[in-house]
Protein backbone atom coordinates (compact mmCIF):
# COMPACT_ATOMS: atom_id res chain seq x y z
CA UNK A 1 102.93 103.90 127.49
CA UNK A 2 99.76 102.74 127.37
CA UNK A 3 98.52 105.06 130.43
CA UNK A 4 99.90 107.84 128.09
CA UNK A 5 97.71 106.86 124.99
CA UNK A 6 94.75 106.55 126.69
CA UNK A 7 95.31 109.89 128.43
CA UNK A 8 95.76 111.53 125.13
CA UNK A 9 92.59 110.25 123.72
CA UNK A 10 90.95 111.24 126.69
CA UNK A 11 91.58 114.61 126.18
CA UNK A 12 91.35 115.25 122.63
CA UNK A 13 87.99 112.64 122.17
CA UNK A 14 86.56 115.76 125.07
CA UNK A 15 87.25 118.23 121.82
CA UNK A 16 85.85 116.78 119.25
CA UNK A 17 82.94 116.18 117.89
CA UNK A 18 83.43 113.23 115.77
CA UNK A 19 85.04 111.47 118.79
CA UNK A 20 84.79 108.41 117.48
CA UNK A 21 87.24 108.46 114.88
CA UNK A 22 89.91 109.52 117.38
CA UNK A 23 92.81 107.44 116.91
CA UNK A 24 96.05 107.21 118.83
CA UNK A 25 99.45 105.55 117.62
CA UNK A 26 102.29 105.30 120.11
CA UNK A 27 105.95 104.65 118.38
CA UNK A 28 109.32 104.90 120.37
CA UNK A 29 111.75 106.62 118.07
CA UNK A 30 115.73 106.36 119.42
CA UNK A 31 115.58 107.55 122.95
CA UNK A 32 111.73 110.25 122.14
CA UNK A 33 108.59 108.72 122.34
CA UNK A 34 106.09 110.02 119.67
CA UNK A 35 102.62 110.15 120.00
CA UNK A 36 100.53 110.49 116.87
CA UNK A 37 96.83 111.71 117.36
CA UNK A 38 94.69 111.74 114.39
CA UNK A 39 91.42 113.13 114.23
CA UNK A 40 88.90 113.65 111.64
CA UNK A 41 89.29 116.42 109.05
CA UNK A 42 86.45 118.58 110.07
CA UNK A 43 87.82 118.21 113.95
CA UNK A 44 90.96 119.55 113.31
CA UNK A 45 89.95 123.53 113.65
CA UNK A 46 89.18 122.29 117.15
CA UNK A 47 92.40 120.71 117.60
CA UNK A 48 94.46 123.15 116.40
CA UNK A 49 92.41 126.43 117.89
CA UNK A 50 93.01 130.25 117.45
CA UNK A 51 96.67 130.17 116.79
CA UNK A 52 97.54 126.78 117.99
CA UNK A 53 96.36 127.60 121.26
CA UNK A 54 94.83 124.25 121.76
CA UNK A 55 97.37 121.83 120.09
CA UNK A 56 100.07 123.71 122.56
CA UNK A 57 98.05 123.15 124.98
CA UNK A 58 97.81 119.84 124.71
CA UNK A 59 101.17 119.23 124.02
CA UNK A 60 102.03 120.63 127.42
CA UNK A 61 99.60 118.39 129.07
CA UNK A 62 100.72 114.98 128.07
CA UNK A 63 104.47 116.34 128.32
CA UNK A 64 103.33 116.94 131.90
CA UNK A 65 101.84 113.61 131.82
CA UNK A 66 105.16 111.83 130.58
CA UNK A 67 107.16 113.71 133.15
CA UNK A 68 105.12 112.78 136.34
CA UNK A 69 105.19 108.89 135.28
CA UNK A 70 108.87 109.07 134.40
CA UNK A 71 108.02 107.97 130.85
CA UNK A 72 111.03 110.41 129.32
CA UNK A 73 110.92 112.76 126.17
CA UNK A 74 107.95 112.56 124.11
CA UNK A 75 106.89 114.25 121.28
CA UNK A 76 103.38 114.99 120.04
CA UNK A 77 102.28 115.36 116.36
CA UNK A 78 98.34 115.96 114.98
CA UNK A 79 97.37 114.17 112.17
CA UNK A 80 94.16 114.48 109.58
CA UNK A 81 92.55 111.03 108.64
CA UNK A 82 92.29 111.50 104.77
């Protein structure tokens, strides 16, 4: 999992602009792996995007991710740091 965590910071440290304060929790619930990204409050307009354009998009990508390296169901979830 940990090709899938650094993937996901990868992409979403490329977003924001406080990139530094990307963070990236892995945690295997039952038989889904969840992925928790948390970003700053101030990137999360970026994260999100028009409509949730961006957050679905990177959903899809690390889904895709998962998929090719046979790492089963995951689920994604965005986070503020407060």
């Amino acid at each position: 999992m940990e090709k899938l965590v650094d993937y996901a910071l990868f992409l979403v440290k490329s977003i924001c602009k406080d990139s530094e304060s990307v963070k990236v929790e892995y945690q295997s619930e039952d038989d889904i792996n969840v992925v928790n990204i948390y970003v700053s409050e101030s990137d999360m307009g970026a994260v999100i995007g028009k409509s949730g354009k961006m957050a679905s998009s990177l959903r899809t990508l690390l889904i895709a991710f998962a998929y090719l390296n046979e790492l089963g169901k995951i689920k994604v979830n965005f986070n503020s740091l407060a």
